[in-house]
Protein backbone atom coordinates (compact mmCIF):
# COMPACT_ATOMS: atom_id res chain seq x y z
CA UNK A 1 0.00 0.00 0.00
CA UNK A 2 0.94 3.69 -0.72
CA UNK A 3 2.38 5.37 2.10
CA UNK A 4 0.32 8.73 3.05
CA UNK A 5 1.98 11.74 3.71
CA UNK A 6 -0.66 14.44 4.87
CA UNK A 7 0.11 17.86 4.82
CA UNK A 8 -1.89 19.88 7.50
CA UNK A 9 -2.61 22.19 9.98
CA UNK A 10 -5.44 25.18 10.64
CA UNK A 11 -3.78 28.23 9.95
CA UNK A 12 -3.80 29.81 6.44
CA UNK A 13 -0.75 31.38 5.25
CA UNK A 14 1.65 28.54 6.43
CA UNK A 15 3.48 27.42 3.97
CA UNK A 16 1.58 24.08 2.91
CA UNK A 17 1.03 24.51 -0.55
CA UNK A 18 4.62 25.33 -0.96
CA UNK A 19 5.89 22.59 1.49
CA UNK A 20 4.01 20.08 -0.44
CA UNK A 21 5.30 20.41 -3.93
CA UNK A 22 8.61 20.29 -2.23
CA UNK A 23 7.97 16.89 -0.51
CA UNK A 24 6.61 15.18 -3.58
CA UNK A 25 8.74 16.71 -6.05
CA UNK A 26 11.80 15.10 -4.22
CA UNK A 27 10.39 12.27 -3.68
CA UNK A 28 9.34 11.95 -7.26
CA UNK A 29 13.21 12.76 -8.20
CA UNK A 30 14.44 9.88 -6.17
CA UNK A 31 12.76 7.81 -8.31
CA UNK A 32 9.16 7.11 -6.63
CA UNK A 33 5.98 7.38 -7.50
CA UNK A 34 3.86 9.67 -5.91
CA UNK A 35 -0.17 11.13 -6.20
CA UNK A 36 -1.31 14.44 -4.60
CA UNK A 37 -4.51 15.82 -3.76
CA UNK A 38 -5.65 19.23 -2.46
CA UNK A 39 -8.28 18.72 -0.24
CA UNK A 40 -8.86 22.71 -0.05
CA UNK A 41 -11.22 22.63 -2.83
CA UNK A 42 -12.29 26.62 -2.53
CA UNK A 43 -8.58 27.96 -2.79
CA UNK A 44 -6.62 24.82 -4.23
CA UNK A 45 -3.43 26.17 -3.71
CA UNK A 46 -1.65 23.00 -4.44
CA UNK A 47 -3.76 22.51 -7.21
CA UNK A 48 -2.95 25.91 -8.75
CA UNK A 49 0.98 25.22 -8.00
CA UNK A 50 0.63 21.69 -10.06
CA UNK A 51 -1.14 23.05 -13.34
CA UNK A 52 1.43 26.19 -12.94
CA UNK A 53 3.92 23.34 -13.52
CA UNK A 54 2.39 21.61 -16.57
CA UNK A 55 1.84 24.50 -18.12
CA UNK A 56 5.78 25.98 -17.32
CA UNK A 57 6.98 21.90 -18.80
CA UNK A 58 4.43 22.33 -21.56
CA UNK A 59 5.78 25.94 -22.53
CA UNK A 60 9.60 25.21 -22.23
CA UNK A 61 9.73 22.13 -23.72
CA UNK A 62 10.38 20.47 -20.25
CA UNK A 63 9.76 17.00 -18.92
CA UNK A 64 10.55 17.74 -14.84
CA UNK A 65 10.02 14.88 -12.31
CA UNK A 66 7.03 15.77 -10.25
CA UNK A 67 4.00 14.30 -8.94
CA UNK A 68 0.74 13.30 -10.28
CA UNK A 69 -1.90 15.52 -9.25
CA UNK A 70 -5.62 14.44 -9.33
CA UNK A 71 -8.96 16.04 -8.80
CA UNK A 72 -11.08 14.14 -6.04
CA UNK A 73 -13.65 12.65 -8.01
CA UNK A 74 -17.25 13.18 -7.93
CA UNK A 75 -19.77 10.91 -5.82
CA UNK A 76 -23.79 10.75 -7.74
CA UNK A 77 -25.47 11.27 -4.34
CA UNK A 78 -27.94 8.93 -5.69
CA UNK A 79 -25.29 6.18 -4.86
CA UNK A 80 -24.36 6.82 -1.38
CA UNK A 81 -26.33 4.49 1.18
CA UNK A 82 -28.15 6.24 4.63
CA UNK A 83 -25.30 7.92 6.71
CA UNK A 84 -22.79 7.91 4.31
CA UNK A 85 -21.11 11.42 3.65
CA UNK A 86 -20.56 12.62 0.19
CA UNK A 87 -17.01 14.00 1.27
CA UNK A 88 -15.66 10.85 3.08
CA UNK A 89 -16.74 8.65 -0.22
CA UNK A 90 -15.21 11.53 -2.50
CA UNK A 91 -11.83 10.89 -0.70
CA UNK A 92 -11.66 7.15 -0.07
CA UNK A 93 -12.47 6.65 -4.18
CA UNK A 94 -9.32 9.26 -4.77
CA UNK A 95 -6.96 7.11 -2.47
CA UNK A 96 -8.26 4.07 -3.24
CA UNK A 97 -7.54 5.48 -7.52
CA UNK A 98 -3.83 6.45 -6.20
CA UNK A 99 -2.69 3.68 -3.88
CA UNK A 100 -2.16 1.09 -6.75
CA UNK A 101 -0.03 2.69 -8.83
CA UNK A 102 1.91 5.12 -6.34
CA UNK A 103 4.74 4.65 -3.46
CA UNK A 104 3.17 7.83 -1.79
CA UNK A 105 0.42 9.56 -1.78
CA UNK A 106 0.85 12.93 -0.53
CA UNK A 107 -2.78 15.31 0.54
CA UNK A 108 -2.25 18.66 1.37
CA UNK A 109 -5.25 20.05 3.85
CA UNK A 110 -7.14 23.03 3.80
CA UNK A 111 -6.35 25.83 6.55
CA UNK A 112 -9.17 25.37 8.35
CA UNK A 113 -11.02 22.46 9.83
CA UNK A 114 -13.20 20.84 7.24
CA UNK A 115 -14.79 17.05 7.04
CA UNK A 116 -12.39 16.25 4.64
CA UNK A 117 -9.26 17.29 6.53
CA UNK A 118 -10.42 15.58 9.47
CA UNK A 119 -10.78 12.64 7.39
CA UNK A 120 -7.43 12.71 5.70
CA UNK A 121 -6.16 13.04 8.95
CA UNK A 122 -6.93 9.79 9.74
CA UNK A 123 -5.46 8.42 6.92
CA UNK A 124 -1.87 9.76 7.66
CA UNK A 125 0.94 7.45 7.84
CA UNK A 126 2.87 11.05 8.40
CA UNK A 127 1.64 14.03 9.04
CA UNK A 128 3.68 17.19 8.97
CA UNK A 129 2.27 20.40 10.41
CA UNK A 130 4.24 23.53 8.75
CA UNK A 131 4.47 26.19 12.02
CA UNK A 132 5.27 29.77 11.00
CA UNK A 133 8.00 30.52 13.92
CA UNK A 134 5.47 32.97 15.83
CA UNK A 135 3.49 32.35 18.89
CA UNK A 136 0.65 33.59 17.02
CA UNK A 137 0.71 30.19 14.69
CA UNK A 138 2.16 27.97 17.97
CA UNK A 139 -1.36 28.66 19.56
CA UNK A 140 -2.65 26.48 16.70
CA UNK A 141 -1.22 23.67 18.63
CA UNK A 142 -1.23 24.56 22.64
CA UNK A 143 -1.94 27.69 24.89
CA UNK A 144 0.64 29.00 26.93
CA UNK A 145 0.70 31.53 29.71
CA UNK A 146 1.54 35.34 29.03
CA UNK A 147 5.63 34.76 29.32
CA UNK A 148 5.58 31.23 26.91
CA UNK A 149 7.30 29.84 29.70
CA UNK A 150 4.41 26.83 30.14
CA UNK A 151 2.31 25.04 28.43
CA UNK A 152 -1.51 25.35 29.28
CA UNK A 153 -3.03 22.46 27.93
CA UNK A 154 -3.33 21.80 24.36
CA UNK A 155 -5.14 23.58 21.57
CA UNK A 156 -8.07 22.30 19.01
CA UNK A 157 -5.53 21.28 16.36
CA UNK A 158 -3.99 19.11 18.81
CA UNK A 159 -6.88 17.23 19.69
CA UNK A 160 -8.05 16.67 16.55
CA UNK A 161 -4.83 14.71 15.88
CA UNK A 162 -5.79 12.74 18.53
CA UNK A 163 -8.90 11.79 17.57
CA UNK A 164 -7.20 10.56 14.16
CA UNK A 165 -4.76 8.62 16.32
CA UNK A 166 -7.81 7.04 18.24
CA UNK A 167 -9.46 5.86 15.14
CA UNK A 168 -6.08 4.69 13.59
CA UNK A 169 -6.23 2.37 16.82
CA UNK A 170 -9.38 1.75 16.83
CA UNK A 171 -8.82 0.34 12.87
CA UNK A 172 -5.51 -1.40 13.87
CA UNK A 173 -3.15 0.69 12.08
CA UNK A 174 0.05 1.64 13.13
CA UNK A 175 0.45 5.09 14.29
CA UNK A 176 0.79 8.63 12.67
CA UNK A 177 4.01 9.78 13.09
CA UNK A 178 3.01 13.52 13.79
CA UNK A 179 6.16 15.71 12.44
CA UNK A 180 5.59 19.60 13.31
CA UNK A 181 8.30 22.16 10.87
CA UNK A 182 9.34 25.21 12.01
CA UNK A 183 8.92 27.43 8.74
CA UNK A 184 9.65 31.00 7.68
CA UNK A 185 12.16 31.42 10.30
CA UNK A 186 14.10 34.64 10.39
CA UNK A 187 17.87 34.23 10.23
CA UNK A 188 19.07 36.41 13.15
CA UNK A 189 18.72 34.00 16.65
CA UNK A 190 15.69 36.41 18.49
CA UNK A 191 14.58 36.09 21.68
CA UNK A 192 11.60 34.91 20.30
CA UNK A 193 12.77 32.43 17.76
CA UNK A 194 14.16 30.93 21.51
CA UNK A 195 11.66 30.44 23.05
CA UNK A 196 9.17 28.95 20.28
CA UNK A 197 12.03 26.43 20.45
CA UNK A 198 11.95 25.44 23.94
CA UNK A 199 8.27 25.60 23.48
CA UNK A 200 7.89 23.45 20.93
CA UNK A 201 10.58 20.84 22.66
CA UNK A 202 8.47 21.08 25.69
CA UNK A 203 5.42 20.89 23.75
CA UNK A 204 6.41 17.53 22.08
CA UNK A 205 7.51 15.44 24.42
CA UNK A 206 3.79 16.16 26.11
CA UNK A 207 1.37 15.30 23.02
CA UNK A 208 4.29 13.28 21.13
CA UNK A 209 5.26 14.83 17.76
CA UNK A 210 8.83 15.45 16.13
CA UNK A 211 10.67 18.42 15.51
CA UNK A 212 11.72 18.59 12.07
CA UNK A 213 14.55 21.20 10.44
CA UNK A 214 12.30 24.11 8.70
CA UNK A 215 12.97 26.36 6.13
CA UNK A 216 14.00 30.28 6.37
CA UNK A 217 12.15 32.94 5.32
CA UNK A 218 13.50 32.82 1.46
CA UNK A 219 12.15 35.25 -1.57
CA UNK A 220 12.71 32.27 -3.93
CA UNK A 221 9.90 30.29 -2.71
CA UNK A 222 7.87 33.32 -3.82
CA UNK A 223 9.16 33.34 -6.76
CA UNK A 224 8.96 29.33 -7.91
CA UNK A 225 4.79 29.16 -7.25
CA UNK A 226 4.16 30.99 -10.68
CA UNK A 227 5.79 28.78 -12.76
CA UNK A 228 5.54 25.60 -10.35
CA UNK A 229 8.87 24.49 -9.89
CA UNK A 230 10.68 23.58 -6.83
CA UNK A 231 14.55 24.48 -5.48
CA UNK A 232 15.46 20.96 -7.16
CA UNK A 233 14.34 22.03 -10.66
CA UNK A 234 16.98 25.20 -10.97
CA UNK A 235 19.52 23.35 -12.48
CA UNK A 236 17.51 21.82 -15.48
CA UNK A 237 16.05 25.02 -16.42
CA UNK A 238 18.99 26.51 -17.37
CA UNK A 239 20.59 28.11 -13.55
CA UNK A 240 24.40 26.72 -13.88
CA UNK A 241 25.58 28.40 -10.87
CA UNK A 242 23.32 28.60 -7.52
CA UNK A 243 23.57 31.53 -4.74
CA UNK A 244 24.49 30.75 -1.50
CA UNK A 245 20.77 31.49 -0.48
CA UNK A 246 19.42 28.60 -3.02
CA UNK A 247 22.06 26.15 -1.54
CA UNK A 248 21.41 26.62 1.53
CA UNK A 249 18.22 26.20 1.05
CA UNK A 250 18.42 22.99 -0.74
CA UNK A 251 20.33 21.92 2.49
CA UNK A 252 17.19 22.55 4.44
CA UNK A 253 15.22 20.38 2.37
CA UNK A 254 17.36 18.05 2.17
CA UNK A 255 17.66 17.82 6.26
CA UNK A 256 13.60 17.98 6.34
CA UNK A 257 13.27 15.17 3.97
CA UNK A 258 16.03 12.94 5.63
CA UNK A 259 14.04 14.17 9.26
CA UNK A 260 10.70 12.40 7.78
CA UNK A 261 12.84 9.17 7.70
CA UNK A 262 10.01 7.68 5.13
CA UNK A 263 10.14 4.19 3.95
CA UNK A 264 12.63 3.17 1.03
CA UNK A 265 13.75 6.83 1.01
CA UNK A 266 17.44 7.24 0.15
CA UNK A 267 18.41 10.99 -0.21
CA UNK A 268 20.62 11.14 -3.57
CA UNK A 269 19.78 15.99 -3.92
C-alpha cells in the first residue's frame, strides 16, 4: 500500500502549498511514484501550483520529475447508502484510484477544519504540520501563559490529531508519526525564535510529535509558485551556478526530507 503523507494544519498562510510540492517533487526525483490531492477545494493552492507546472513543462519544452496531481472525483449522491457522507466517499475513491499505482500519496489540507481534513487526517501514515516561527501560529497547537514559559493544555488542532490517532487504533493501524516544521524562520537567533524552540521541545515530548529542520524565510519560494517548480528544478532550467541562499536552502530540504525518515527513502539531492 501507498504510504500517506498528509500535509496539515489550521492556519492559512503557512506554507503548505509550498511545502508540499517540495515533498513530492523530491520524492518523485528519487525515483518514486507519488499522487497528490488538495483537499482545499475553494482555494486549491496545491492545485494551482501543479497546473502552474504543466503548463511551465508544456511551454519550455520540459519534462521535470514531479507528482501526479488528481482532482477528487465526484460521488452521484444517488449512490451513497443512509449515513454515508458525500465527502468521506469523495476521498476514499481518490486514495483508493492512487494507492495502486503510487509509493506515496501525498494530501495537502485546507487551513481550516473541514470534514475532509479531518478525514485525511486519519489516513496519515505522516503528518507534517508547517508552524510559521510565531506564537501567534504555535497557539494552533497549545496555549501557553503570558511569558511562553508553560504550556496550558493543548489547543483544538492538537486534539483533533488525537482523535485521528484514536481511530487509527481503533482500525488497527500503526500510528501517525506527527512531524511539526518550524517554517519562515528569520535568520538572526531572536529572543523569540528561543523560546518557540523550547516551546515546541516542551510541547512535544507532552502530546508526542517530532521536531523537524524548517525552512527560512527565502524570496525564492515566492518566486517558484508561478511557474511551479521547486529548489530541485533550478539546475535543469537553465541556472548553472546557484547563490548561496538557493544552496542553503536545498540543504534545508534536504535535512527535512532525511528528518521524515520515510520508507525506502534514500536521499541522492
Amino acid at each position: 500500500m501507498a504510504h500517506i503523507i498528509v500535509v496539515g494544519n489550521e492556519k492559512g498562510g503557512a506554507g503548505k502549498s509550498t511545502l508540499s510540492m517540495h515533498i513530492a517533487t523530491a520524492l518523485a526525483r528519487m525515483g518514486h511514484r507519488v499522487g497528490a490531492l488538495d483537499l482545499d477545494l475553494r482555494q486549491k493552492s496545491f492545485g494551482s501550483y501543479a497546473a502552474n507546472r504543466q503548463r511551465y513543462c508544456e511551454k519550455a519544452g520540459l519534462s521535470l520529475p514531479g507528482p501526479t496531481y488528481h482532482e477528487l472525483p465526484e460521488i452521484d449522491p444517488e449512490t451513497l447508502q443512509e449515513g454515508e457522507n458525500i465527502y468521506d466517499q469523495r476521498l476514499s475513491a481518490a486514495v483508493s484510484m492512487l494507492e495502486a499505482n503510487n509509493d506515496f500519496i501525498l494530501i495537502d489540507c485546507p487551513g481550516s477544519h473541514t470534514r475532509l481534513s479531518q478525514v485525511a487526517h486519519s489516513l496519515a501514515d505522516t503528518l507534517v504540520t508547517p508552524l510559521n516561527d510565531s506564537f501567534v501560529d504555535f497557539d494552533l497547537l497549545a496555549k501557553v501563559n503570558e511569558d511562553a514559559e508553560k504550556i496550558l493544555g493543548p489547543s483544538v488542532y492538537s486534539e483533533m490529531v488525537w482523535n485521528a490517532r484514536q481511530l487509527r487504533a481503533q482500525a488497527g493501524l500503526k500510528p501517525i508519526d506527527w512531524i511539526v516544521m518550524r517554517n519562515r524562520m528569520g535568520a538572526q537567533q531572536m529572543v523569540n525564535k528561543e523560546k518557540m524552540g523550547k516551546a515546541l521541545d516542551r510541547l512535544a515530548k507532552r502530546i508526542g510529535f517530532r521536531v523537524a529542520p524548517g525552512f527560512n524565510e527565502r524570496v525564492v519560494f515566492r518566486e517558484l509558485f508561478p511557474r511551479g517548480l521547486t529548489l530541485l528544478d533550478l539546475r535543469d532550467i537553465g541556472v548553472k551556478q546557484l547563490n548561496i541562499s538557493n544552496v542553503a536552502a536545498r540543504q534545508e530540504l534536504r535535512d527535512l526530507i532525511k528528518a521524515l525518515n520515510l520508507p525506502g527513502v534514500s536521499i541522492d539531492f
